[in-house]
C-alpha atoms as a PDB file:
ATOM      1  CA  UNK A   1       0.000   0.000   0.000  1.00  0.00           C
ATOM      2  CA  UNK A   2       2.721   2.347   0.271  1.00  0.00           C
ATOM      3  CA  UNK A   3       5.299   0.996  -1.887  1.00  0.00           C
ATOM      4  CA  UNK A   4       3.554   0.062  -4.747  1.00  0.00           C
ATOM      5  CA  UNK A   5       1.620   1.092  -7.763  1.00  0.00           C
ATOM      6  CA  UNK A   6      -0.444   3.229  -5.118  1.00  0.00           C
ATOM      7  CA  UNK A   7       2.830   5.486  -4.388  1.00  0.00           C
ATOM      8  CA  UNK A   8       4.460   5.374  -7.495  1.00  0.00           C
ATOM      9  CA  UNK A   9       1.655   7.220  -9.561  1.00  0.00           C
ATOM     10  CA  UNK A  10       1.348  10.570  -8.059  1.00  0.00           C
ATOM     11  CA  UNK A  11       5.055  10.122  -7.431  1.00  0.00           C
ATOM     12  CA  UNK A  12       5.730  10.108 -11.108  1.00  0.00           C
ATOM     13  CA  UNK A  13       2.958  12.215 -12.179  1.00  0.00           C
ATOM     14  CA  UNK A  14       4.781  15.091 -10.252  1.00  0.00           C
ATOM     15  CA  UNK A  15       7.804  13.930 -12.094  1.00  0.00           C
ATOM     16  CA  UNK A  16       6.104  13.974 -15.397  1.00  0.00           C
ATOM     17  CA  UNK A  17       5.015  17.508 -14.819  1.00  0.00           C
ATOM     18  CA  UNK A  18       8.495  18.498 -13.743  1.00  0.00           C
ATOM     19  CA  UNK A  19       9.914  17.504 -16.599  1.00  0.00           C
ATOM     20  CA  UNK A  20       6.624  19.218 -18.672  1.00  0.00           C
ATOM     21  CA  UNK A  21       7.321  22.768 -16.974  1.00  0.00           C
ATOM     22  CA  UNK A  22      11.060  22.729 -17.850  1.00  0.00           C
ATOM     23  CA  UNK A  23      10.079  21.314 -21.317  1.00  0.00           C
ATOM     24  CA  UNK A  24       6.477  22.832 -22.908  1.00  0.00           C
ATOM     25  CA  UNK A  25       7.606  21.245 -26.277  1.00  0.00           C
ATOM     26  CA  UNK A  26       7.297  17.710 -25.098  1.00  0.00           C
ATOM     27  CA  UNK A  27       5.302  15.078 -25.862  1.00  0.00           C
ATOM     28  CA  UNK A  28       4.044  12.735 -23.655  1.00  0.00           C
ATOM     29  CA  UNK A  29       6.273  10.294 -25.278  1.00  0.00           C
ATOM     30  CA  UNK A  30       9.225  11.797 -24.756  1.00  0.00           C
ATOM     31  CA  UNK A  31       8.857  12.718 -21.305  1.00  0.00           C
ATOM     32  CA  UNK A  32       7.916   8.649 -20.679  1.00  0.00           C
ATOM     33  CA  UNK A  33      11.558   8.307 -22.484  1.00  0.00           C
ATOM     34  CA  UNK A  34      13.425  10.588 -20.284  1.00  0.00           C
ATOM     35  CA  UNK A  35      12.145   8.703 -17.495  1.00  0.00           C
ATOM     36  CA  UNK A  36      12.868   5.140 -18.453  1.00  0.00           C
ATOM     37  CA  UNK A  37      16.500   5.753 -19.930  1.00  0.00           C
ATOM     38  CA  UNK A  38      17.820   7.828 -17.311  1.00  0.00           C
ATOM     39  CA  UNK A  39      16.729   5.696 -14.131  1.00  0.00           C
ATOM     40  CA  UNK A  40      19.092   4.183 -11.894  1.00  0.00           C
ATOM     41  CA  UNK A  41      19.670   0.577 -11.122  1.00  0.00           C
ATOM     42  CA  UNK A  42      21.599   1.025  -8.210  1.00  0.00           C
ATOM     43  CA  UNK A  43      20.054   2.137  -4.570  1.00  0.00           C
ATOM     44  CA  UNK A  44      20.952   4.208  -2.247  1.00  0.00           C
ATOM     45  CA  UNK A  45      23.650   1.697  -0.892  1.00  0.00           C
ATOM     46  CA  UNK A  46      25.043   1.522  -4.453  1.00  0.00           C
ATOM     47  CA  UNK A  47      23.737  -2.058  -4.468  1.00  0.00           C
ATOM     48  CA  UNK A  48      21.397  -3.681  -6.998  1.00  0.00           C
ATOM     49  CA  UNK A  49      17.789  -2.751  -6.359  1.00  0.00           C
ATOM     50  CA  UNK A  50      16.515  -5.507  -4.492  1.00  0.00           C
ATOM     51  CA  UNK A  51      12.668  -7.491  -4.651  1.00  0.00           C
ATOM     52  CA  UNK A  52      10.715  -8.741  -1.942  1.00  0.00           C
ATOM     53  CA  UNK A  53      12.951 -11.807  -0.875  1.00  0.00           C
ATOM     54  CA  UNK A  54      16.622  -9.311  -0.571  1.00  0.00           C
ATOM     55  CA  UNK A  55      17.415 -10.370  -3.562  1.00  0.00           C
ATOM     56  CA  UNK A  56      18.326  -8.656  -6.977  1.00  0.00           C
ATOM     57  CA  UNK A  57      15.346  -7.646  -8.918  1.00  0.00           C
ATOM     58  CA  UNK A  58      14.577  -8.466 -12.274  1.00  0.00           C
ATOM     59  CA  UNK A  59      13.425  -6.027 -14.794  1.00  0.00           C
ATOM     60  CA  UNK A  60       9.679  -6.942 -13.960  1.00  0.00           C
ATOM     61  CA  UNK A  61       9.754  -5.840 -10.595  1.00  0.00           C
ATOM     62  CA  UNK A  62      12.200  -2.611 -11.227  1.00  0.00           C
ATOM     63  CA  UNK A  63      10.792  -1.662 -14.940  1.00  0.00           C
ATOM     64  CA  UNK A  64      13.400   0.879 -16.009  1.00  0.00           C
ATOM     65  CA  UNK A  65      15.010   1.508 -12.736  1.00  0.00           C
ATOM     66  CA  UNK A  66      14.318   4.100 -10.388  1.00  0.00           C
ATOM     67  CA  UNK A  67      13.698   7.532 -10.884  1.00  0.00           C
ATOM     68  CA  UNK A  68      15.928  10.057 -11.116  1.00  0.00           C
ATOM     69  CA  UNK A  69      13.478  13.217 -11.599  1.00  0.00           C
ATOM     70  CA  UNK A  70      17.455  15.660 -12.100  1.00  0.00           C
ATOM     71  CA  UNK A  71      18.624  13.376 -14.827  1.00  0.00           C
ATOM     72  CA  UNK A  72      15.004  13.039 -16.583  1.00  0.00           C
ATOM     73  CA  UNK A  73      15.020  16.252 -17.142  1.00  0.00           C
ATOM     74  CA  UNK A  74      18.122  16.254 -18.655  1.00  0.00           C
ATOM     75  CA  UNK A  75      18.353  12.841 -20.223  1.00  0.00           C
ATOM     76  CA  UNK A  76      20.707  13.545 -23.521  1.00  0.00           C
ATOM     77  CA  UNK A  77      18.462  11.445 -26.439  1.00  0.00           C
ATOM     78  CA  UNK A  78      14.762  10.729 -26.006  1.00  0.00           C
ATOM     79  CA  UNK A  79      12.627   8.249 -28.321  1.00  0.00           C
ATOM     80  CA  UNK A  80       9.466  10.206 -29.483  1.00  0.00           C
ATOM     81  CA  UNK A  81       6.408   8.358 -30.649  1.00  0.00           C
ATOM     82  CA  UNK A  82       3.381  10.435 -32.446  1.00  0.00           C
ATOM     83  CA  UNK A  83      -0.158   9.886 -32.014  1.00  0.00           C
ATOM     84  CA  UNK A  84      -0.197   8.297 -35.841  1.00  0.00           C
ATOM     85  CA  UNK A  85       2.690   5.934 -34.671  1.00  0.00           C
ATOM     86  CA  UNK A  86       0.307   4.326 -32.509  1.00  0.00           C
ATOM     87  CA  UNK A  87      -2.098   3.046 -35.520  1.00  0.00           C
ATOM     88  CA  UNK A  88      -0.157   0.760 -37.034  1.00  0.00           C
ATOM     89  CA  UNK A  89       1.060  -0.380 -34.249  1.00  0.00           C
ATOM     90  CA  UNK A  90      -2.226  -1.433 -32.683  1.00  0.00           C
ATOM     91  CA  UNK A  91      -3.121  -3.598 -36.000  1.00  0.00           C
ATOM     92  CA  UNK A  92      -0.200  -5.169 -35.320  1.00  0.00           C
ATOM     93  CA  UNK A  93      -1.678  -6.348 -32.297  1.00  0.00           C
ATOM     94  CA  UNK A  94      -4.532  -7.791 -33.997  1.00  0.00           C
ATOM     95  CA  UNK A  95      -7.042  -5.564 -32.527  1.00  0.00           C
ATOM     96  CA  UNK A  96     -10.020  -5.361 -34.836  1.00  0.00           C
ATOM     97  CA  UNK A  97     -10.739  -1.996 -36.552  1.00  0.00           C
ATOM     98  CA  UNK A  98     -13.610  -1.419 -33.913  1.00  0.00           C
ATOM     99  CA  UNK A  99     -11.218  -1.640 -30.972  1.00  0.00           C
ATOM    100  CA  UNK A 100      -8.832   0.503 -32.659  1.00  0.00           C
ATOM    101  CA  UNK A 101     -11.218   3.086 -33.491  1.00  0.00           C
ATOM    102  CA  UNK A 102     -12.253   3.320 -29.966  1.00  0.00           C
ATOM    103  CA  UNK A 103      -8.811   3.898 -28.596  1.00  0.00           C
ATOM    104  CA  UNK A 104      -7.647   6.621 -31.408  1.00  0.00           C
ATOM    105  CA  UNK A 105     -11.648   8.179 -31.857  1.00  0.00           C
ATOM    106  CA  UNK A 106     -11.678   8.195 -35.783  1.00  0.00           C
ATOM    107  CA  UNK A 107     -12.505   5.147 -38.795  1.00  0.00           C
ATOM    108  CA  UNK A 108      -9.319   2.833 -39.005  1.00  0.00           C
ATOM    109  CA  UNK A 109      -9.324  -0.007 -41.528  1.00  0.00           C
ATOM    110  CA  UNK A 110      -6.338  -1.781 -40.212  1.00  0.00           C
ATOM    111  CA  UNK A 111      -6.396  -4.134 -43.916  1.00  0.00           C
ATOM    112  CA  UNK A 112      -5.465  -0.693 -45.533  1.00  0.00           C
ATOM    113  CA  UNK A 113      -2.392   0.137 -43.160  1.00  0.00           C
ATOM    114  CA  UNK A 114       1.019  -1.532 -42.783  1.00  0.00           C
ATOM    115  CA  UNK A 115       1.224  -2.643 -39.517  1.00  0.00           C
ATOM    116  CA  UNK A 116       4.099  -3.008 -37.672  1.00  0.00           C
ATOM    117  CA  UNK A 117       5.353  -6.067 -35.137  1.00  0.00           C
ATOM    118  CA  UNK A 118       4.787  -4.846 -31.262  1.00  0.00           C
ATOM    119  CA  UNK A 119       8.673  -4.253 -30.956  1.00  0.00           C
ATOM    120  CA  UNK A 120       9.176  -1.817 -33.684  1.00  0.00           C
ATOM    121  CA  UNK A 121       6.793   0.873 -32.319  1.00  0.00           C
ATOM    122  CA  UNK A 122       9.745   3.393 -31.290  1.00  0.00           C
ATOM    123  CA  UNK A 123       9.323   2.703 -27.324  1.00  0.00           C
ATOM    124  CA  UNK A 124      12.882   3.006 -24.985  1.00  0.00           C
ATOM    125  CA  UNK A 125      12.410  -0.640 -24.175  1.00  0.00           C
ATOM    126  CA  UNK A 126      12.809  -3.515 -26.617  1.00  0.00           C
ATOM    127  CA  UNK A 127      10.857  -6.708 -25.723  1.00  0.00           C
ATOM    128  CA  UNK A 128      10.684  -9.728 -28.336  1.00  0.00           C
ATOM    129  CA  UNK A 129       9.704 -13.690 -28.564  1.00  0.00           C
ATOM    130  CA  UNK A 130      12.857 -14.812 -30.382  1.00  0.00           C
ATOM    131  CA  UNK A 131      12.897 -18.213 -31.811  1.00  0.00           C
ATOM    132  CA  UNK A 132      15.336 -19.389 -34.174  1.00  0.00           C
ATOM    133  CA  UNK A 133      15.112 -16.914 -36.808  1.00  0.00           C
ATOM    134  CA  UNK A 134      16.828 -13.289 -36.397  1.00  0.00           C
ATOM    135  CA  UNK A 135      14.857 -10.317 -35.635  1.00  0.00           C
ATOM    136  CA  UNK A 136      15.572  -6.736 -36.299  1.00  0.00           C
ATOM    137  CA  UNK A 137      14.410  -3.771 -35.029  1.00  0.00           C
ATOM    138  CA  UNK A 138      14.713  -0.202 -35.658  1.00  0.00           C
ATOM    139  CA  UNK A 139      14.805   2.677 -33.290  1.00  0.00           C
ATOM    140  CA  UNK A 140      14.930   6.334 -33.648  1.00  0.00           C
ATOM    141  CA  UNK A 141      16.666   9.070 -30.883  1.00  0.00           C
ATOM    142  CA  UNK A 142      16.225  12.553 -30.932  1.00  0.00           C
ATOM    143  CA  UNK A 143      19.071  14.399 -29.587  1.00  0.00           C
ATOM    144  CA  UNK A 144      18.247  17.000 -26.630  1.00  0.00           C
ATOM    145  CA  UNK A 145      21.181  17.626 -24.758  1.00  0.00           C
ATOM    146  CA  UNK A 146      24.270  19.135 -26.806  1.00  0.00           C
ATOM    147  CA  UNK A 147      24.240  19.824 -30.033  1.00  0.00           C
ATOM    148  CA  UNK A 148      27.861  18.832 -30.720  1.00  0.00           C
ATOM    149  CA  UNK A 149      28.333  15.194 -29.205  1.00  0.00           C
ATOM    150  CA  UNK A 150      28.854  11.332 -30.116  1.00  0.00           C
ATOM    151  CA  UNK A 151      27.165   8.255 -28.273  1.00  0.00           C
ATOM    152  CA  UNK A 152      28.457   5.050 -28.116  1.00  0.00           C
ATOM    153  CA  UNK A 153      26.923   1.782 -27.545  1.00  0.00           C
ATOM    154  CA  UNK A 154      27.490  -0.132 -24.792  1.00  0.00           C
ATOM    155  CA  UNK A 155      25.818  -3.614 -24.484  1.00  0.00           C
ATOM    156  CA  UNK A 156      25.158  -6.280 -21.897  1.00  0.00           C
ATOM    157  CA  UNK A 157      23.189  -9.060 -24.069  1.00  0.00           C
ATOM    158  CA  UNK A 158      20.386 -11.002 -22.184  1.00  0.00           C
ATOM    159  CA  UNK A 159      21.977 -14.421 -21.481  1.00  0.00           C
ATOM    160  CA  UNK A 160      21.854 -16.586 -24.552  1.00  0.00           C
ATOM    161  CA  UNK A 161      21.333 -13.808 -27.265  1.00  0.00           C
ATOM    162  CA  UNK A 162      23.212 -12.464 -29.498  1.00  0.00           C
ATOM    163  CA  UNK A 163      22.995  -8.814 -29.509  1.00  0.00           C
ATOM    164  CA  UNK A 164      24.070  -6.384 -32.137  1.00  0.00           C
ATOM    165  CA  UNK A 165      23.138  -2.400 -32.617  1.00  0.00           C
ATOM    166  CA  UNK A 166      24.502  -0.639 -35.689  1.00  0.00           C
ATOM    167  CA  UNK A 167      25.579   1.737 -36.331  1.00  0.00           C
ATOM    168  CA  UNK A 168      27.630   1.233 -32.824  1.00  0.00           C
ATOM    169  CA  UNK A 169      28.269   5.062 -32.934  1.00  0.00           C
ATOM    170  CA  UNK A 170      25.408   8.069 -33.302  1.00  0.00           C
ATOM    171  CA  UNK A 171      27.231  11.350 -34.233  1.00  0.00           C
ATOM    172  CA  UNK A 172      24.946  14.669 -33.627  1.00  0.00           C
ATOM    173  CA  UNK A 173      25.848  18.283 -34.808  1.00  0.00           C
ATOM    174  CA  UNK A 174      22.203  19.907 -33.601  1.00  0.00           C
ATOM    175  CA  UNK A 175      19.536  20.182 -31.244  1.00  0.00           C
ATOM    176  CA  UNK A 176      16.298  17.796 -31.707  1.00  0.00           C
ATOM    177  CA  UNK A 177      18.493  15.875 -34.633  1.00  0.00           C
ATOM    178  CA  UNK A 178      17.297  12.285 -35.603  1.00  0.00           C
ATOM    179  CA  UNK A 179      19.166   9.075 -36.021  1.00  0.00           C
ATOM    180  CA  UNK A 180      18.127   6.092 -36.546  1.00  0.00           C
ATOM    181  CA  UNK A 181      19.746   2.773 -35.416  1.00  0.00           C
ATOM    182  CA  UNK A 182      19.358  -1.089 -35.779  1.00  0.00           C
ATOM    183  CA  UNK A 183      18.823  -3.733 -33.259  1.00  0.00           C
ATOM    184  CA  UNK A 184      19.128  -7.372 -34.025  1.00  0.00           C
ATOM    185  CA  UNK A 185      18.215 -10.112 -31.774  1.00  0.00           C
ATOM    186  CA  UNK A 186      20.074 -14.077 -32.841  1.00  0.00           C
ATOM    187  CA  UNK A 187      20.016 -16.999 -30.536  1.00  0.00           C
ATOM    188  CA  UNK A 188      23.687 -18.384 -29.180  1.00  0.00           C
ATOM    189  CA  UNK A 189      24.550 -22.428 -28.759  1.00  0.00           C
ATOM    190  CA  UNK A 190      23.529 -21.251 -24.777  1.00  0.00           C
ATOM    191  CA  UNK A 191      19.948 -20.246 -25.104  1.00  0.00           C
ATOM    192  CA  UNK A 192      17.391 -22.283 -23.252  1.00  0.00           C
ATOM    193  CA  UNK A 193      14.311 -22.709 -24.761  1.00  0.00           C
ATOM    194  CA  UNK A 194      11.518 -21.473 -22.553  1.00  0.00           C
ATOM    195  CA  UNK A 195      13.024 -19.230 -21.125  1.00  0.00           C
ATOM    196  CA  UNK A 196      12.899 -15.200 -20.194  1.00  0.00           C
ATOM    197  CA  UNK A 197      16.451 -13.415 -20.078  1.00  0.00           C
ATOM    198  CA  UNK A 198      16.936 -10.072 -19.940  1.00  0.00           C
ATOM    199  CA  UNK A 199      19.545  -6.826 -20.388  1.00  0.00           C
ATOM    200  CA  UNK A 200      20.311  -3.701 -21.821  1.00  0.00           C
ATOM    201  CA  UNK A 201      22.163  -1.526 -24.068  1.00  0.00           C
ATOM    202  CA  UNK A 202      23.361   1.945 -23.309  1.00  0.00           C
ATOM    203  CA  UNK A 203      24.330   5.175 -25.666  1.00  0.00           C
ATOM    204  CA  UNK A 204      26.759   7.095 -23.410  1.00  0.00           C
ATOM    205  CA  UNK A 205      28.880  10.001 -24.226  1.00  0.00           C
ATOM    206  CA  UNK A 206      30.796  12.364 -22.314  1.00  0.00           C
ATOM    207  CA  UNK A 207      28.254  13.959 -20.514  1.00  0.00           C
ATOM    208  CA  UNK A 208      25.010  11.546 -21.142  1.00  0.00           C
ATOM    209  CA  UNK A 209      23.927   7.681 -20.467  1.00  0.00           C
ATOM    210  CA  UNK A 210      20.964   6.794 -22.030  1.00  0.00           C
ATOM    211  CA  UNK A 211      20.260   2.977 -20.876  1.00  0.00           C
ATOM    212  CA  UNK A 212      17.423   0.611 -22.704  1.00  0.00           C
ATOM    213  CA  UNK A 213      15.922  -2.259 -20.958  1.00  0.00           C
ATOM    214  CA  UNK A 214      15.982  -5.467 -22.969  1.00  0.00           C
ATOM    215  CA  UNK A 215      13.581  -8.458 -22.355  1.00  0.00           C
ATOM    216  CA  UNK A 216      13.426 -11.599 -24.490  1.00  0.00           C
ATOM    217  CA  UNK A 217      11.288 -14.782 -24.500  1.00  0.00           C
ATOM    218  CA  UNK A 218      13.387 -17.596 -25.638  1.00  0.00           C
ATOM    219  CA  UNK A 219      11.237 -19.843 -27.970  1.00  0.00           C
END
């Protein structure tokens, strides 16, 4: 009751309007973004956040991480999404056009759009049901910290995946540039069928670490 779901709302809806007063240009995307990537894993003992049993916690229990409201507002690259984004998207979920129109108010006839698998909507987390062929994945960053800086990718694969991002370097010369990146997602000779892994991959430069959470269901 006080550590929960129950807390955490107004807690972050404070954040989120933080974030909104330093930042009247942002979407409601974006500030979700700055919130995911910049969370920390560590507590306040620099130890791994820890679940119900003292133990570490695994991305289900933590999400992102917790928040840091000084670096959200300040969080080097966001992922954006607009409303439109959100279309295909949901006909990729096989929602029928009537449940679709509901959510976005307006006709949708999801036979006439290209709809997209769930892990290519352009979220700060990548989740995926990886069996034995490859998957790719694209992602987009806008940059909103210096204009002048280079990222580079850091990874820490889910055990039994093989994880690959390319380009492995994202070079930005302005404010609210784009770049778009690849994410691919192979099995290794160690996966385990049925089973859920996790990890993440990180774009840090000299000032800036902007962390994704990974999650894969091994097939």
């Amino acid at each position: 009751m006080i550590s929960g779901t129950s807390m955490s709302c107004p807690h972050l809806s404070g954040i989120a309007a933080l974030i909104k007063s330093a930042h009247p240009d942002w979407s409601p995307a974006v500030i979700k973004s700055a919130i995911m990537t910049s969370a920390d894993l560590m507590n306040l003992g620099n130890n791994l956040i820890e679940d119900q049993t003292l133990q570490p916690a695994n991305v289900f229990a933590t999400g992102s991480g917790h928040v840091n409201p000084s670096k959200a507002t300040d969080p080097g690259l966001v992922y954006d999404i607009q409303p439109e984004e959100y279309i295909p998207y949901l006909c990729g979920l096989n929602y029928t056009n009537q449940q679709v129109e509901i959510i976005v108010n307006r006709a949708v006839n999801c036979s006439e759009i290209s709809s997209i698998p769930e892990a290519q909507l352009n979220y700060p987390s990548i989740s995926v049901f990886l069996g034995s062929t490859n998957q790719t994945y694209l992602r987009t960053v806008t940059n909103v910290g210096e204009a002048n800086s280079v990222y580079t990718v850091q990874i820490d694969p889910p055990r039994g995946i093989d994880l690959s991002v390319e380009p492995n370097t994202l070079q930005f010369s302005a404010v609210n540039q784009k770049v778009t990146y690849n994410v691919t997602f192979s099995r290794s000779a160690s996966a385990r069928s049925k089973s859920i892994v996790q990890g993440f991959f990180t774009w840090t430069s000299a000032k800036y670490s902007v962390r994704s959470p990974i999650v894969v269901f091994i097939q």
